[in-house]
Each structure stands twice: as C-alpha cells, then as structure tokens.
Protein backbone atom coordinates (compact mmCIF):
# COMPACT_ATOMS: atom_id res chain seq x y z
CA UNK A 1 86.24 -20.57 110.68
CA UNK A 2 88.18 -21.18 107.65
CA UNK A 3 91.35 -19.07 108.87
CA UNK A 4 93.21 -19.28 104.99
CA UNK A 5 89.75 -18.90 102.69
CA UNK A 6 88.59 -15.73 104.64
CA UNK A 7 92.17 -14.00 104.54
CA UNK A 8 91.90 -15.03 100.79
CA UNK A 9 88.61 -13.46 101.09
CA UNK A 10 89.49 -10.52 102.68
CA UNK A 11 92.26 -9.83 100.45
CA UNK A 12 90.24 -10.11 97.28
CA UNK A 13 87.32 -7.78 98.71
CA UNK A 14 90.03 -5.34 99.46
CA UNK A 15 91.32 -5.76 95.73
CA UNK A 16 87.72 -5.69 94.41
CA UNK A 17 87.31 -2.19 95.71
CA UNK A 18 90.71 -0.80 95.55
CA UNK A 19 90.09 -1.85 91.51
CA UNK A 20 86.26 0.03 92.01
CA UNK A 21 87.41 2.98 93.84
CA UNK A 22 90.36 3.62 91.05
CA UNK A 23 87.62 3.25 88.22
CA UNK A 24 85.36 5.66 89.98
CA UNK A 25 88.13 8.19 90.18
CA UNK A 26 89.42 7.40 86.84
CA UNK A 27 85.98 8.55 85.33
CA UNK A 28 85.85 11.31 87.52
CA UNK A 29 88.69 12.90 85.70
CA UNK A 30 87.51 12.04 82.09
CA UNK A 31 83.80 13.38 82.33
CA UNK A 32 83.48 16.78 81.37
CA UNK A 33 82.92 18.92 83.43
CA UNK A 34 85.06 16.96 86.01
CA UNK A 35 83.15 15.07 88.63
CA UNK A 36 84.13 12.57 91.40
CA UNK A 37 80.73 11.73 92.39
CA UNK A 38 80.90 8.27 91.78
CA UNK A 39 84.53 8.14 94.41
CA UNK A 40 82.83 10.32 96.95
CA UNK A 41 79.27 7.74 97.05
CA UNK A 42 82.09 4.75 97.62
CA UNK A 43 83.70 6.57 100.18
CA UNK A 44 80.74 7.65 102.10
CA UNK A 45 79.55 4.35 101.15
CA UNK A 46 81.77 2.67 103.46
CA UNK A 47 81.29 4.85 106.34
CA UNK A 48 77.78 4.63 105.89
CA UNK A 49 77.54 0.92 106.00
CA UNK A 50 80.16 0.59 108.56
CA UNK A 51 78.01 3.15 110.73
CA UNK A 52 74.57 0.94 110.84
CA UNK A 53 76.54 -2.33 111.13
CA UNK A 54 78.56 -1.39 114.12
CA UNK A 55 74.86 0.00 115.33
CA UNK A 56 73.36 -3.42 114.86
CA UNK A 57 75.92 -5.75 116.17
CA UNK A 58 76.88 -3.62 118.96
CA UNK A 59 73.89 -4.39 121.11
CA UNK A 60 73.78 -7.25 123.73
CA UNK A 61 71.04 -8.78 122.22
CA UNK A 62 72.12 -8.60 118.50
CA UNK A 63 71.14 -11.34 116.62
CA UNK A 64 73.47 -10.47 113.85
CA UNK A 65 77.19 -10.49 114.93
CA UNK A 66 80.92 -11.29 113.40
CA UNK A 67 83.19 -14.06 115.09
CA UNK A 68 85.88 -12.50 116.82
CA UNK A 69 88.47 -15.11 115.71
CA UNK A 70 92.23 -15.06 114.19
CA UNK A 71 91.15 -15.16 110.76
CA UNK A 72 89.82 -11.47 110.52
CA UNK A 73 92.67 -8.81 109.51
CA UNK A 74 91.57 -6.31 110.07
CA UNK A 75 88.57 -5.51 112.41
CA UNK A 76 86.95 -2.40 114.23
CA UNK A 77 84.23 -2.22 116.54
CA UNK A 78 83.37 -6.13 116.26
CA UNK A 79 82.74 -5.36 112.33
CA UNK A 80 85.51 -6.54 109.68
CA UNK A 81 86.93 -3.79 107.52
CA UNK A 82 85.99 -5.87 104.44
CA UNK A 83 82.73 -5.64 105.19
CA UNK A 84 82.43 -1.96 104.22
CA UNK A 85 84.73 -2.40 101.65
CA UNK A 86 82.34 -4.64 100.17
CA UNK A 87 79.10 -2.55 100.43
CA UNK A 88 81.33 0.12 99.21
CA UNK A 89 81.73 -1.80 95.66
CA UNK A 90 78.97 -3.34 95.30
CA UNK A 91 77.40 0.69 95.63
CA UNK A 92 79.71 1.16 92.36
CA UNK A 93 78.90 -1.44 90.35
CA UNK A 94 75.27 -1.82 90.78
CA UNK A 95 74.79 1.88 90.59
CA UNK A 96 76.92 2.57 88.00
CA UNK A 97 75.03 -0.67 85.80
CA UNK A 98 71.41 0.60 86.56
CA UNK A 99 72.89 3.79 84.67
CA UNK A 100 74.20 2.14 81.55
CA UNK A 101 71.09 0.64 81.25
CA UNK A 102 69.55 3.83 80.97
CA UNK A 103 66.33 3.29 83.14
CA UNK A 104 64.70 6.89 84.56
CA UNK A 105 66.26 8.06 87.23
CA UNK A 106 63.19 7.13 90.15
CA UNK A 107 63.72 3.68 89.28
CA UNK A 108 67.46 3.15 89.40
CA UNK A 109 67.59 2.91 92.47
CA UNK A 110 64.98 -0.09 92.70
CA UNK A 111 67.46 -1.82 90.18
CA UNK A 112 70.60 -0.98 92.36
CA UNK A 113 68.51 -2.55 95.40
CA UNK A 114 67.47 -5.59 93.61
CA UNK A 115 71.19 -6.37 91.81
CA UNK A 116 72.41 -6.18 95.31
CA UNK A 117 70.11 -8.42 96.35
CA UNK A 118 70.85 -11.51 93.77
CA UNK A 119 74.40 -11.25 95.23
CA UNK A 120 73.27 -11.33 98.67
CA UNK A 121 71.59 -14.68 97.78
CA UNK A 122 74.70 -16.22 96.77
CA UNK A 123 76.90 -14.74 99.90
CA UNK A 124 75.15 -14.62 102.40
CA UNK A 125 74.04 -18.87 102.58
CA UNK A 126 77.66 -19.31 102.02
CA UNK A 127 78.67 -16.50 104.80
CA UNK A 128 76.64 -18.36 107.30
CA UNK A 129 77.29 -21.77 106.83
CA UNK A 130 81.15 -20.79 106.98
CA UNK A 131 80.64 -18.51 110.43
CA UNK A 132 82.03 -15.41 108.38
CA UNK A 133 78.97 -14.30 110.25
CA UNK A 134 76.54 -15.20 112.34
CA UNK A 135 72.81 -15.36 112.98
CA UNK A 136 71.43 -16.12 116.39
CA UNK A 137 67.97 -16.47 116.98
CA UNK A 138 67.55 -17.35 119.76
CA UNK A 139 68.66 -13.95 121.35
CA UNK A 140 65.07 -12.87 119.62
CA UNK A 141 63.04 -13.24 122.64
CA UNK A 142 60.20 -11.24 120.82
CA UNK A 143 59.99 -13.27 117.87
CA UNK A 144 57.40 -15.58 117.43
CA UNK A 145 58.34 -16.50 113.55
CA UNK A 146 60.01 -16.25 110.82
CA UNK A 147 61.32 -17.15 107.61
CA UNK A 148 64.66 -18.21 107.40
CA UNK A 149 66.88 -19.02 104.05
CA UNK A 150 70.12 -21.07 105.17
CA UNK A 151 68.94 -20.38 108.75
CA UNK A 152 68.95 -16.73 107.65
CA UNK A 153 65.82 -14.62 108.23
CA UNK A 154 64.55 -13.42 104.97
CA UNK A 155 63.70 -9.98 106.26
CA UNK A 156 67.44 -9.52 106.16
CA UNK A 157 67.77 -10.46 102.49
CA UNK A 158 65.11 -7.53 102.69
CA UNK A 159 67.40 -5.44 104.67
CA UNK A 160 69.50 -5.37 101.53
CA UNK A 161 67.15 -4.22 99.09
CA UNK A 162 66.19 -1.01 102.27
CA UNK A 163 70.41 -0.36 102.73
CA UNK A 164 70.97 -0.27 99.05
CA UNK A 165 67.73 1.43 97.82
CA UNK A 166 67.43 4.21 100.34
CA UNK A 167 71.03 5.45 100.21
CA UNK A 168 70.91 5.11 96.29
CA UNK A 169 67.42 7.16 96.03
CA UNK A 170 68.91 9.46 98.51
CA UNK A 171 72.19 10.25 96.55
CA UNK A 172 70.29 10.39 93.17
CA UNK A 173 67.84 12.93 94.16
CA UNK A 174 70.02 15.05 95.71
CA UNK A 175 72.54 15.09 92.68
CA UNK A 176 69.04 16.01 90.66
CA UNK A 177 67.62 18.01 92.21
CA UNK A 178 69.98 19.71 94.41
CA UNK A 179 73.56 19.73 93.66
CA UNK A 180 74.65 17.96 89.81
CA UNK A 181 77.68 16.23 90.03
CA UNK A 182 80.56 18.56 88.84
CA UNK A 183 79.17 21.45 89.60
CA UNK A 184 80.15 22.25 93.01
CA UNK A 185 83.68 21.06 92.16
CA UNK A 186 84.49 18.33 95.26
CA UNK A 187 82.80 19.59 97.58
CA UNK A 188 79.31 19.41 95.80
CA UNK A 189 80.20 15.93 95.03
CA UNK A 190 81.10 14.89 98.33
CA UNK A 191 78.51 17.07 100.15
CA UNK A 192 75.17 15.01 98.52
CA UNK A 193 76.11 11.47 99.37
CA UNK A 194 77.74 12.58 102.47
CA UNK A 195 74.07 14.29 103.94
CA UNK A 196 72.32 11.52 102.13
CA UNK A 197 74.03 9.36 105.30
CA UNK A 198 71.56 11.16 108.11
CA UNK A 199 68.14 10.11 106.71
CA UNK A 200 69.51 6.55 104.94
CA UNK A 201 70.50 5.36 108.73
CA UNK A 202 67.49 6.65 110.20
CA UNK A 203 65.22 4.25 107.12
CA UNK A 204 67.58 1.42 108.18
CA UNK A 205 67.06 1.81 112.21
CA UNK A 206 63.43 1.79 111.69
CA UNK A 207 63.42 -0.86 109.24
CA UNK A 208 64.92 -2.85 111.72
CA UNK A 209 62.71 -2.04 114.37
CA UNK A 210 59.66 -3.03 111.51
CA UNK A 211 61.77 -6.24 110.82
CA UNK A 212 61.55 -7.46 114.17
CA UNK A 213 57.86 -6.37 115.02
CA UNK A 214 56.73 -8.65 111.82
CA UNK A 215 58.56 -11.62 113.68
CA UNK A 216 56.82 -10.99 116.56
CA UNK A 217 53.43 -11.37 114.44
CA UNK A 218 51.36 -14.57 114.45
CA UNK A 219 49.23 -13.59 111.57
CA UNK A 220 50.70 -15.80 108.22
CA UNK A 221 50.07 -12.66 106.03
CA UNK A 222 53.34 -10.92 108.27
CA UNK A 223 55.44 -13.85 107.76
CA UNK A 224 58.45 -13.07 105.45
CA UNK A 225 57.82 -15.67 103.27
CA UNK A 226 54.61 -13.90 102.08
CA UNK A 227 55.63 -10.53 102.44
CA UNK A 228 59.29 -10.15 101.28
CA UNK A 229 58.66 -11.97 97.59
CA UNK A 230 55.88 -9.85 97.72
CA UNK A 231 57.96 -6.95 97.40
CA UNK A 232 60.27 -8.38 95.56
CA UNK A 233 57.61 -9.08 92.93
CA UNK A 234 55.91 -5.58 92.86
CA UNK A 235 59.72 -3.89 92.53
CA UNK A 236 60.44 -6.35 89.71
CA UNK A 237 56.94 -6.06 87.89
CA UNK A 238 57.77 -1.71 88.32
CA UNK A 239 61.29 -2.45 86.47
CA UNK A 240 60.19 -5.27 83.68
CA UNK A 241 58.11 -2.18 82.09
CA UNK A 242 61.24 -0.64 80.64
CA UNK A 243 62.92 -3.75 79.80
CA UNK A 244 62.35 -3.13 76.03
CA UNK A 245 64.07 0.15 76.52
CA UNK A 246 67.15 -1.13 78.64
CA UNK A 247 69.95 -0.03 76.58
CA UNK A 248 72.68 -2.34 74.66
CA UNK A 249 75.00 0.18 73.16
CA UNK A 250 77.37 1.03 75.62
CA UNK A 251 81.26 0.93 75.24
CA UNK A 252 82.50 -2.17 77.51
CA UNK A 253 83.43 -1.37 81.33
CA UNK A 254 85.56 -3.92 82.23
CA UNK A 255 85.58 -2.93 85.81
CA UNK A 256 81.80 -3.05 86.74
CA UNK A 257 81.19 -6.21 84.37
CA UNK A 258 84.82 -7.97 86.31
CA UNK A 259 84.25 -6.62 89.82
CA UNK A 260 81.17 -8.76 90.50
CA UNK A 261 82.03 -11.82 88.41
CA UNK A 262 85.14 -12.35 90.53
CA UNK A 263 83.36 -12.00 93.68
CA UNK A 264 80.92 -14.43 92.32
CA UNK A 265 83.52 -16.58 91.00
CA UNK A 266 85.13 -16.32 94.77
CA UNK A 267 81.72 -17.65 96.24
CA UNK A 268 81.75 -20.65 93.60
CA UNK A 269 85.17 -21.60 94.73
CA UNK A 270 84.21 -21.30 98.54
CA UNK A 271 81.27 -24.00 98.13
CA UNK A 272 83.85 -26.18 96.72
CA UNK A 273 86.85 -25.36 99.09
CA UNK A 274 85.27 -23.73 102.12
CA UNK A 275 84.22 -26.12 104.94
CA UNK A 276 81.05 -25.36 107.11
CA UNK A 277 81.51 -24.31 110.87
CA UNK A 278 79.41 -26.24 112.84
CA UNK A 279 79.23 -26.11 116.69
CA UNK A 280 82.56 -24.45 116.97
CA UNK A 281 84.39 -27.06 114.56
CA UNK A 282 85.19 -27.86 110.86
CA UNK A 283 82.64 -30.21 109.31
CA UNK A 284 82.22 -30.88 106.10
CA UNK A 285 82.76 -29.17 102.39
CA UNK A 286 79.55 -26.90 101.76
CA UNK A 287 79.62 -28.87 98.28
CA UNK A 288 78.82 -32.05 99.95
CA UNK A 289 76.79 -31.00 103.30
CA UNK A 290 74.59 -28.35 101.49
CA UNK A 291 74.59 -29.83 97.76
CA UNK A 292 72.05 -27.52 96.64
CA UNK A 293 74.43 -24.74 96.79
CA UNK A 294 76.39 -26.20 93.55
CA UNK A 295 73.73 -25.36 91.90
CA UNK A 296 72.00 -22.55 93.26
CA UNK A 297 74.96 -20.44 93.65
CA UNK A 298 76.59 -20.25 89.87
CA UNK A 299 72.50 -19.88 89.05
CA UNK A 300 72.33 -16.81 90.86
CA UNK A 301 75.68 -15.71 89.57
CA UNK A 302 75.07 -16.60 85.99
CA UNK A 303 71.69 -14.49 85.76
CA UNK A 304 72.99 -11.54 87.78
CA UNK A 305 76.14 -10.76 85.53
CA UNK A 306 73.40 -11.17 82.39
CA UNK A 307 71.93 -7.92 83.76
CA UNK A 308 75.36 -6.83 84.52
CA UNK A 309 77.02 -7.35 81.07
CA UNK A 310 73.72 -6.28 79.08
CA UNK A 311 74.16 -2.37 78.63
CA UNK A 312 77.19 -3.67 76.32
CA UNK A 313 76.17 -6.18 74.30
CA UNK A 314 75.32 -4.38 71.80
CA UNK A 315 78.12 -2.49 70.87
CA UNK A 316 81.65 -3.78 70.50
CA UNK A 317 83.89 -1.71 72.85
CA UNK A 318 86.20 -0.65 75.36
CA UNK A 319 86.85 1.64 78.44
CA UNK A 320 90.00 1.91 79.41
C-alpha cells in the first residue's frame, strides 16, 4: 500500500464530509420550518454503511476485505473509518443533486443510485489496483463465473446502485408519506432515516446472497456482463424521460457541485502518483501499468459533475 497517498486520502475524505455534514446542517437552519433531515440521513448514513460492511468483511470467507496495514488511521472492525465517511457524502451530494434537478420523487432515488455509481467506476479500479481494498476470488468456492471490471466483479458495481437506491427510496418515502422533514422537530428527522436502516440492510444481505447465486450460474443470460448493463440500461431509459424537464435554475451550491469534483480530482491525481500493489510490493505507476485509466477516469469524472453542475446552469447564483 501507498502508506502517504491513502493518509492523504483519508484526510481529504474526512474533509469532504466534515465540509458535507456542515452544509447539511447549515441548510437545516435556513429552511423554514427548520429541518435537519439532510444531517440526520448523513449521520445514519454512516452507521448504516459501516453496519453492512463490517457484515460483509467480517466473515471467513469474505471475498471483499480491507488490508490491515500501517497506512489506515483510523480503523474499526477490519473497516476504515473513511469508508463510511465516504458513503456518508456521497448520500449528500447525490441526493441532494437528484433534488435540484427536480425529477418526481419515485425516481430520485434511481438517479441517487446511478450518480453513485459513475463514481464507483472511477474509485473503485483505482481502489483495487492500489490494495485500498481487496477482492479475492478465489475464497468463492461456489462461483462458477463472473464478470469482473479491474478484477472487480461487476455485481458489486451493482451493489452500489442496491446500497444507494434502497436506503434513498427508503428515506424518501418515509419523509412523504410518513413523517415531512421539519415537522417532528429532530426527532422526526432523525427517526425516518434512522428506521429506514432495518429494511435497507436486510435488501443488501439478500442482494448479496442473489449476487453470489448468479456466479454460481452457468447459463450466459446470469452472467453480469448481460445482466448488470441490463439494469443499468432500463434505470437510465426510466430517467432520460424527464430529461427535458431536469431543471437549470437553481442558485449555485458550491458544496455539492465541489464535494465530488475534489474527490474526483483526488482519483485523477492517484493514477498519476499512486503506485499499484502487486503481490505484496510496489510496482509500477497506475498511469503507466493500467494506461487506460488516464483516460477512462477524468471521462467518468468529466460526465458525472455535468449532471452534477446542471440544476445551476441556468441561473447565475450563489449559496452561501
């Protein structure tokens, strides 16, 4: 591992959502009536995500597991602390984009899942390749085949769009049709995403279990190169119909437009100055053993913050 580039890493994740959790607060006290929804889903966000990913990694067979070296700060229960500091932001900024853009409330959540998702293409080849985690295969002993992306299964780039979209639908319904933000004071606030936690980890579980049954398939139709773009296709087809309607006019939010495009500029700077971990040992840059990334990567960046910075092109303005 790259001891110096993760603690930079780790320290900038912790900014990111130190920045993201101040924002959601700061809005919080300027909506009227007062409501600190957006804090309490980052909050719960973390423990959420830290919940499922201690789950997954704790098992003796986990094929999914973080290096236990001298370069993590802070760790508990074999997972990083910047790992659900991480999830936690990237709950704030894709949720709070999918509602500048206006789109009905069912289908935010499909948008929240699938902007998560074009950053999870640019981290996580760069998260492997540098052992900031780690996939392992061969502890599959039921898997038969399957898809991988940078040696990464693609039903976990799938796992992303499950995490993000179930917890997201969960927390929006509720605030519909249950308790509205602000009108419980806190506690209703807290309360939603908080019970929202139960059934999200239970969808996650079982997509799991569903993940690793399709690997032990045969059949070509169950293999995640068919199924996952698939999906991804069918959610993006469901969105495109309200592109015409995807609003322009809001005032600029510097934090949710800066928040991702300094995590993507981070994951730029790593294919250029991080080297990959093979076999226990530093090889080579990632800019010269996996060329493809120099390209790839600031793609992937470069059409994500477009979606990002559209609700305020538009309009000339500023949040504060």
């Amino acid at each position: 591992m790259n001891v110096i580039a993760y603690r930079i890493l780790e320290i900038a994740v912790f900014a990111i959502f130190l920045f993201c959790l101040r924002d959601a607060w700061r809005k919080g006290k300027e909506t009227k009536p007062r409501s600190y929804s957006a804090f309490w889903v980052m909050i719960v966000a973390m423990f959420f995500t830290f919940t499922f990913e201690s789950l997954l990694t704790g098992k003796p067979d986990a094929i999914y597991t973080y290096p236990e070296q001298p370069g993590v700060l802070v760790q508990i229960q074999r997972v990083p602390l910047w790992i659900p500091c991480g999830w936690a932001f990237i709950f704030h900024v894709v949720m709070q984009t999918s509602d500048a853009l206006g789109l009905p409330w069912k289908k935010r959540a499909a948008m929240d899942a699938m902007l998560a998702l074009m950053i999870d293409f640019a981290l996580d080849p760069v998260a492997q390749l540098s052992s900031w985690w780690n996939w392992d295969m061969t502890k599959a002993k039921d898997v038969v085949q399957y898809t991988t992306y940078f040696d990464i299964p693609l039903t976990n780039f799938m796992a992303w769009v499950v995490i993000i979209g179930s917890f997201s639908f969960l927390v929006r319904w509720g605030q519909r049709k249950w308790i509205q933000p602000g009108s419980k004071w806190w506690f209703g606030d807290l309360i939603v995403p908080a019970l929202a936690i139960i059934p999200a980890v239970v969808v996650v579980i079982a997509y799991t279990q569903i993940g690793r049954w399709f690997m032990g398939q045969t059949t070509w139709y169950t293999n995640g190169a068919v199924v996952c773009p698939l999906i991804w296709g069918l959610i993006v087809c469901w969105l495109a119909k309200d592109l015409p309607r995807f609003r322009r006019d809001r005032a600029w939010d510097r934090v949710v437009v800066l928040s991702p495009a300094a995590f993507f500029g981070l994951l730029v700077l790593c294919v250029y100055a991080t080297r990959e971990f093979v076999g226990g040992k530093l090889g080579d840059f990632l800019f010269r053993s996996h060329p493809e990334l120099t390209l790839f990567v600031p793609l992937v960046a470069l059409f994500s913050m477009l979606i990002f910075v559209w609700p305020y092109l538009g309009k000339r303005g500023h949040n504060t």
